[in-house]
Protein backbone atom coordinates (compact mmCIF):
# COMPACT_ATOMS: atom_id res chain seq x y z
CA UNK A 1 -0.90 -33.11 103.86
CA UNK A 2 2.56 -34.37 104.73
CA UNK A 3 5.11 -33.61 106.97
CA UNK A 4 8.35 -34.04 108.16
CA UNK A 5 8.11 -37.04 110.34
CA UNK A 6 10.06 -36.38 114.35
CA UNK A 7 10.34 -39.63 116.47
CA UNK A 8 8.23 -38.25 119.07
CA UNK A 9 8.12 -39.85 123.27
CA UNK A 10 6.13 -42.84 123.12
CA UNK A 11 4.72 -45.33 126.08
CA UNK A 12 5.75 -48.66 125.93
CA UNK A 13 3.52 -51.81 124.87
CA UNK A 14 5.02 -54.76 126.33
CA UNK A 15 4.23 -58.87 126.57
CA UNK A 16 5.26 -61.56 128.79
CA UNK A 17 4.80 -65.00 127.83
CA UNK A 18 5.63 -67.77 129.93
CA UNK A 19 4.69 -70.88 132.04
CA UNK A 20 3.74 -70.89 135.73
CA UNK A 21 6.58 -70.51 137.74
CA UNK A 22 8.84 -68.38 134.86
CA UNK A 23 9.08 -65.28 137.06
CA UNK A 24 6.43 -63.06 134.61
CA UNK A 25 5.00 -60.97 137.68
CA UNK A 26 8.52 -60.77 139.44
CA UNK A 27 9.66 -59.65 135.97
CA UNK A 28 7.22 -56.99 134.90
CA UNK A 29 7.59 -55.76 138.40
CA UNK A 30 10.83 -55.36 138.51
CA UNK A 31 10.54 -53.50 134.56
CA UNK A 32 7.74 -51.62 135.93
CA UNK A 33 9.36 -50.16 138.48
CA UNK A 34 12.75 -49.19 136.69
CA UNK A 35 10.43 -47.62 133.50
CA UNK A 36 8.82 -45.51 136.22
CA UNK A 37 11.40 -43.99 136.79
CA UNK A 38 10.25 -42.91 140.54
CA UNK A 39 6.57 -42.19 139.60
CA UNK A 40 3.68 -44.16 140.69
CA UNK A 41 3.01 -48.33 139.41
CA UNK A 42 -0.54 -49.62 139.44
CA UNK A 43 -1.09 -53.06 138.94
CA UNK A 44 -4.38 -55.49 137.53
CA UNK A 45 -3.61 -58.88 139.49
CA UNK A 46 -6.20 -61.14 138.42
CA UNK A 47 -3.69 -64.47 139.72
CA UNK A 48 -4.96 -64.04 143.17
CA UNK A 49 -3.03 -62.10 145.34
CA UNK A 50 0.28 -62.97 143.66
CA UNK A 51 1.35 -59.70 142.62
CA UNK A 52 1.21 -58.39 146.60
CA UNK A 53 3.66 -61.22 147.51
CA UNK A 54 6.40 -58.81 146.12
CA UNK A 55 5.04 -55.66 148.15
CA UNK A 56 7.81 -55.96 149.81
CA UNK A 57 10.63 -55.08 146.86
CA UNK A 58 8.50 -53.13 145.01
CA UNK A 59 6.68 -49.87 145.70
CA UNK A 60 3.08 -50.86 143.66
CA UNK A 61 -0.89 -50.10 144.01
CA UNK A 62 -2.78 -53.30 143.53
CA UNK A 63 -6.77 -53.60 141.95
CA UNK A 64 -8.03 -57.20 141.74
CA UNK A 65 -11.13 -57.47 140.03
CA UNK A 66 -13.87 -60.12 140.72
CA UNK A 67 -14.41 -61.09 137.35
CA UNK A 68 -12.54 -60.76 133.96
CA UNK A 69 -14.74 -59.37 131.38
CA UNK A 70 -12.86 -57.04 128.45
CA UNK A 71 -15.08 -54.15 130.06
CA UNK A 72 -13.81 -55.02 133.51
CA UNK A 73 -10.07 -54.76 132.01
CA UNK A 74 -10.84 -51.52 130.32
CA UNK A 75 -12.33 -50.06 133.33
CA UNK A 76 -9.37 -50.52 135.63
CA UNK A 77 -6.87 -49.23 132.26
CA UNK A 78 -8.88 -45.88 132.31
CA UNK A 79 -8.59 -45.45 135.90
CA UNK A 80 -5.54 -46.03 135.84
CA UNK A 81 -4.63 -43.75 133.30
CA UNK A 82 -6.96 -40.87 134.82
CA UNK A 83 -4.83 -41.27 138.55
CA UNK A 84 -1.66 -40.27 136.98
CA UNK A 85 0.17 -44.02 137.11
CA UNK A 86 2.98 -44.03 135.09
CA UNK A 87 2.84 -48.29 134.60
CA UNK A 88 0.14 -50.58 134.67
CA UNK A 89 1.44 -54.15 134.91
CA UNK A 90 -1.41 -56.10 133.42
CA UNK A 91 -1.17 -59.81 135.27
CA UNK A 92 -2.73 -61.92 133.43
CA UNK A 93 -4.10 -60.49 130.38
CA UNK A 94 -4.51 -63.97 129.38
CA UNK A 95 -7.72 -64.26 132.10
CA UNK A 96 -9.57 -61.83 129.67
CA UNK A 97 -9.80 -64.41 127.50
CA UNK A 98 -10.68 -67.72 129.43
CA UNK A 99 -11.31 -66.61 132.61
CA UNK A 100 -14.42 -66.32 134.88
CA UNK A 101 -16.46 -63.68 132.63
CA UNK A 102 -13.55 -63.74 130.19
CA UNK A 103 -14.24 -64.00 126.19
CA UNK A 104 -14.16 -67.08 125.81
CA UNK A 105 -17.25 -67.42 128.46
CA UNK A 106 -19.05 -64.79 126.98
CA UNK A 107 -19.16 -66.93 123.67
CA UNK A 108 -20.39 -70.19 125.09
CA UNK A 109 -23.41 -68.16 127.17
CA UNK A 110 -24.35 -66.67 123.62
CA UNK A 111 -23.71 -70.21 121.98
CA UNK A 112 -25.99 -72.08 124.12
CA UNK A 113 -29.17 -70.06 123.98
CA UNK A 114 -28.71 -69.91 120.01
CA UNK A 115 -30.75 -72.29 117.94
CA UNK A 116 -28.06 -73.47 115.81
CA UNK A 117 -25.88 -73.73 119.26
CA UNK A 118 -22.68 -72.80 117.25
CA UNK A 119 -20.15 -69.74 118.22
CA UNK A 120 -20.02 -67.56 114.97
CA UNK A 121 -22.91 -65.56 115.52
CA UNK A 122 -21.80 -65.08 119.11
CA UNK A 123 -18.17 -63.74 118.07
CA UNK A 124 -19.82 -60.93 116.18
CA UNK A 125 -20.81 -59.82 119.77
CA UNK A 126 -17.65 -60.55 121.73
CA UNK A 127 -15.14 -59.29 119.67
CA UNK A 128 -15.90 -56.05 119.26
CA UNK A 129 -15.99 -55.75 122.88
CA UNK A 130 -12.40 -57.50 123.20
CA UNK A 131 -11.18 -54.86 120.21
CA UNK A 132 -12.01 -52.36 122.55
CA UNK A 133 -9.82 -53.78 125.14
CA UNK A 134 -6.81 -54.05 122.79
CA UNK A 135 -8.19 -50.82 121.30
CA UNK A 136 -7.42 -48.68 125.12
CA UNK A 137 -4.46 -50.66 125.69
CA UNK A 138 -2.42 -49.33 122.58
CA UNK A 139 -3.91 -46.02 123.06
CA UNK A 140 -3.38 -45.56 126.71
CA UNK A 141 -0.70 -42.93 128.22
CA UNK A 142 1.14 -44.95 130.19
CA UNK A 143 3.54 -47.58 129.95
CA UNK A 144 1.75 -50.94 129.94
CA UNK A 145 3.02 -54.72 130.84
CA UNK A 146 1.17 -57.17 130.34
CA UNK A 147 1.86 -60.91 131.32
CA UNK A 148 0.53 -63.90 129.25
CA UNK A 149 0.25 -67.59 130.38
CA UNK A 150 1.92 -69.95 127.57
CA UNK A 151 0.20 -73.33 126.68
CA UNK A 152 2.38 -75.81 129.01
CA UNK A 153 3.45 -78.90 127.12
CA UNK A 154 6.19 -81.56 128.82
CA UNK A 155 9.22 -82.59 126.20
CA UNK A 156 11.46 -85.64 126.77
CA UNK A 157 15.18 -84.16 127.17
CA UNK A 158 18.42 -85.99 128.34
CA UNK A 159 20.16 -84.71 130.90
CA UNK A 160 23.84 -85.02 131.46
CA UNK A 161 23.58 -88.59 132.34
CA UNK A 162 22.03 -89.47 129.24
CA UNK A 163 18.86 -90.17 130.97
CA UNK A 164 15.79 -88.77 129.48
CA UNK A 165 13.50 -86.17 131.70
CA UNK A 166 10.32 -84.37 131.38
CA UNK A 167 10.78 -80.46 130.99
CA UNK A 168 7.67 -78.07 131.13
CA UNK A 169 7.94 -75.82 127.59
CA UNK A 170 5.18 -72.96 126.57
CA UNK A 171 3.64 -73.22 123.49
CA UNK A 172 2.23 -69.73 122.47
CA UNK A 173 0.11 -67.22 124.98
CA UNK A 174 -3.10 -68.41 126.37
CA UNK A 175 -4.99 -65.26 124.37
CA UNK A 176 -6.26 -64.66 120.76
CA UNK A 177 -4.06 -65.46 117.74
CA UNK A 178 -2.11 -62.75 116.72
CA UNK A 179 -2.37 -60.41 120.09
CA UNK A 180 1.60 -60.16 119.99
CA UNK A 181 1.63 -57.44 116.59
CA UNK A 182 -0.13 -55.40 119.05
CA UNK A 183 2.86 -54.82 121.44
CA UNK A 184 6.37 -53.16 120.93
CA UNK A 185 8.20 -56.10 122.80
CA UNK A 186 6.91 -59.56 123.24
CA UNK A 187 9.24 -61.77 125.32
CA UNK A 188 9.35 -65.18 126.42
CA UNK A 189 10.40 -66.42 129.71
CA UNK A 190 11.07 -70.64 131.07
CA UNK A 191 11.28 -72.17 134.24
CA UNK A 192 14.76 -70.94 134.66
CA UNK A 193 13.28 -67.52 134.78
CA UNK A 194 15.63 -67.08 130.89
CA UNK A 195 14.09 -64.14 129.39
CA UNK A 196 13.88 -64.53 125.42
CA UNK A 197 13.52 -61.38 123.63
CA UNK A 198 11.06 -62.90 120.24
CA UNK A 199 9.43 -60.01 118.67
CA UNK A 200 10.70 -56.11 118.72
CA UNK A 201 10.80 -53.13 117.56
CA UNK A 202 13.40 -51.81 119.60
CA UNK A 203 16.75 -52.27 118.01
CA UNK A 204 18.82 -52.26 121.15
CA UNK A 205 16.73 -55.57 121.86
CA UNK A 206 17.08 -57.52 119.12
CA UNK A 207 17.68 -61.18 119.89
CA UNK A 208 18.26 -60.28 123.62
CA UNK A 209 18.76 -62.92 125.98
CA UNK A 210 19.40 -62.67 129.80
CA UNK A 211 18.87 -64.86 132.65
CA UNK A 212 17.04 -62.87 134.52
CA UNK A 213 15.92 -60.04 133.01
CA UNK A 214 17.20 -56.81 134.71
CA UNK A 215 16.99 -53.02 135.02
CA UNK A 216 18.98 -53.22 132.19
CA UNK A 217 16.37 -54.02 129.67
CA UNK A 218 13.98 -51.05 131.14
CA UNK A 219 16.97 -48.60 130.40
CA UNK A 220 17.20 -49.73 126.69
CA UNK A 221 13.95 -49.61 126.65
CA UNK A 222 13.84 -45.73 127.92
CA UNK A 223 16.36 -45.09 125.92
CA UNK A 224 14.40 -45.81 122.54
CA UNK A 225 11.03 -44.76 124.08
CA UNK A 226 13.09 -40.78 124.31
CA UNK A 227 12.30 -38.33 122.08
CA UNK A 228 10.06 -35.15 121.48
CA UNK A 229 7.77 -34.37 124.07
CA UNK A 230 4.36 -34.65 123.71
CA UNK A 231 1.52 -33.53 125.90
CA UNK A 232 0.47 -36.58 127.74
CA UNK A 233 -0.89 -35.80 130.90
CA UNK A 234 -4.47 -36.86 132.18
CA UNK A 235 -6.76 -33.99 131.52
CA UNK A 236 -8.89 -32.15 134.22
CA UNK A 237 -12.00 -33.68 133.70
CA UNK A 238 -12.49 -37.26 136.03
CA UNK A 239 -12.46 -40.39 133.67
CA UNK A 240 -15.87 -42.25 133.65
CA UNK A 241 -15.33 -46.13 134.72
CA UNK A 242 -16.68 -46.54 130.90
CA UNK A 243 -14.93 -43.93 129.08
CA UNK A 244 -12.83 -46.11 126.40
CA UNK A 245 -15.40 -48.07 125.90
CA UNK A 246 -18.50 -47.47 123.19
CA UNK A 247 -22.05 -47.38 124.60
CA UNK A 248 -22.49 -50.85 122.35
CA UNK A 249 -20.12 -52.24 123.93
CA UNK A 250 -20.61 -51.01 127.62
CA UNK A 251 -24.61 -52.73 127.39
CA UNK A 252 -23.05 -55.97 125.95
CA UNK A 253 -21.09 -56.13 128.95
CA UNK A 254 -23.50 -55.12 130.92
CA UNK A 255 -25.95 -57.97 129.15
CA UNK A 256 -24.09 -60.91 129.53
CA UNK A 257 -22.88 -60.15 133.64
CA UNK A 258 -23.79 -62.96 135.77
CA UNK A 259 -26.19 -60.88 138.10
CA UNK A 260 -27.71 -58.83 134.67
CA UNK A 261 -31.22 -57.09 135.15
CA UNK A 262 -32.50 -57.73 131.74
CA UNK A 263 -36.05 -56.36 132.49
CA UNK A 264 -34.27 -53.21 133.65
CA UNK A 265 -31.73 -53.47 130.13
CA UNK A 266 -34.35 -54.15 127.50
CA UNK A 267 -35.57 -50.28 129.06
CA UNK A 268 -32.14 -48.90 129.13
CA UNK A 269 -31.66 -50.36 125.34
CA UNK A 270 -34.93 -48.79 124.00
CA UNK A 271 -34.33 -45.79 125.62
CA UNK A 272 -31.18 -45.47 123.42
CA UNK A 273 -32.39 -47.18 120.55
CA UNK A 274 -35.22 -44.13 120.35
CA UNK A 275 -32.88 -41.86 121.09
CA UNK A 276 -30.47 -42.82 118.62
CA UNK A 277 -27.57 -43.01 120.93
CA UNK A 278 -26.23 -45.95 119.08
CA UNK A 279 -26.12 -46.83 115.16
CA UNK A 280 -28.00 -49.44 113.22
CA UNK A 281 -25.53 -52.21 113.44
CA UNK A 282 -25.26 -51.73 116.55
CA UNK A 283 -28.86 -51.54 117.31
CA UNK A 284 -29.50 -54.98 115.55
CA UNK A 285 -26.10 -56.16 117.66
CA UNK A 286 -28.21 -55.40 120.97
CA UNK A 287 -31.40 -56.61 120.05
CA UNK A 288 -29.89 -59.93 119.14
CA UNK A 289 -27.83 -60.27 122.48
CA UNK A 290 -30.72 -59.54 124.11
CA UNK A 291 -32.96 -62.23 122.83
CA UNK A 292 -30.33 -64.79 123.34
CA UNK A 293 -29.50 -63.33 126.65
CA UNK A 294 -33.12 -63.80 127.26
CA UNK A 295 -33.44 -66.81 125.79
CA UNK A 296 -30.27 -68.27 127.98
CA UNK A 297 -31.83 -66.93 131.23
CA UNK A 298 -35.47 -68.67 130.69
CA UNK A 299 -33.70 -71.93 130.28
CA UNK A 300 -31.96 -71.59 133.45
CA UNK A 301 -34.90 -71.08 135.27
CA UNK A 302 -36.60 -74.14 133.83
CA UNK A 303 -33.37 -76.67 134.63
């Protein structure tokens, strides 16, 4: 039952938190391409083109999605993953969550077709589909950097005339409580581009500071990543863009899209319902999406 436990080579999970204007995509870039160590970087820019504006410093392959769902995220990991990258900089993971299709827009479409027009009934359908997300980014074998917008806030500070001056300060990641436990190193980075090591579980890293970050803090990070090999490589057989994700989870998505065929998905559900391609909470789970789905659309027609 047990065994001798080996530290065995591991991909890295790591988080960049920061305000606009900190240097997170010029950061994980820069990370990126040092923990590649001369193999291929792929890159999720969901900030609008702002990842290409460093094409020309950093060798990278760019997908920007048209809309943020958790499916949409999981998609581009698992193709990712299946091409052989080595790194997938993530920028913004924090768009999963309230951006155009995001989470957070998934719960007020279910909210608003609901009679009681609250949001708990409609997190029992969206979180399981953002677990998933979190779910093939901590399984994934690649390195993975993900970039996080911080609340802004402005604080009175006095300069070194005494007079008092507005500085812009993040205040936590623009994502769900708690998303840091799921990565190896979460840092924080200001204005001045300072890069604040907060949470690791790298030694080497522990209460690092730099202004900027450098190559240096990929090398430590190689460095603790080393050990036994393991058989990582993408197997044979083509990923699916839904592999990663359940079958649940996949018609959720599919459900709540802006340009959904729900005459066409209440025949693709039955068809697995009788089939019994999915269980029975997750049959009840589809039914329910689908008559407030349904529900949502009919009122839109009528406005």
């Amino acid at each position: 039952m047990f065994s001798k436990a080996t530290k065995k080579e591991s991909k890295l999970r790591l988080s960049l938190i920061g305000p606009s204007g900190s240097g997170k995509t010029y950061t994980a870039l820069r990370l990126a391409h040092r923990l590649a160590q001369g193999n291929k970087v792929a890159v999720l820019d969901s900030e609008r083109g702002s990842a290409s504006k460093y094409a020309d410093k950093f060798p990278f392959d760019v997908c920007e999605p048209d809309d943020f769902s958790p499916q949409t995220y999981v998609k581009v990991l698992k193709a990712a993953e299946a091409s052989g990258y080595s790194v997938l900089v993530v920028d913004s993971l924090s768009h999963e969550w309230m951006g155009r299709g995001g989470a957070l827009e998934m719960v007020d479409k279910i909210s608003a077709s609901s009679r009681a027009g609250n949001s708990f009934s409609a997190w029992r359908s969206v979180t399981p589909v953002h677990n998933a997300l979190i779910d093939a980014i901590v399984s994934c074998k690649m390195h993975v950097i993900a970039t996080l917008r911080a609340k802004q806030e402005y604080v009175l500070e006095e300069d070194e005339r005494g007079r008092k001056a507005p500085k812009k300060v993040g205040m936590g990641a623009v994502q769900r409580d708690g998303l840091e436990y799921e990565f190896d190193v979460v840092a924080e980075l200001d204005p001045t581009n300072r890069f604040v090591v907060t949470k690791t579980r790298c030694s080497a890293l522990q209460g690092y500071v730099a202004t900027p970050a450098t190559e240096e803090v990929a090398d430590l990070l190689l460095g603790w990543l080393d050990g036994e090999k393991v058989d990582d490589a993408p197997k044979v057989k083509a990923a699916t863009p839904d592999e990663g994700v359940s079958l649940a989870d996949e018609l959720l998505g599919r459900l709540y899209a802006e340009d959904a065929n729900l005459d066409e998905l209440r025949k693709v559900i039955k068809s697995h319902i009788d089939s019994g391609s999915v269980t029975e909470d997750e049959r009840k789970q589809l039914l329910s999406a689908y008559s407030e789905r349904s529900k949502a659309s009919r009122k839109e027609a009528h406005a």
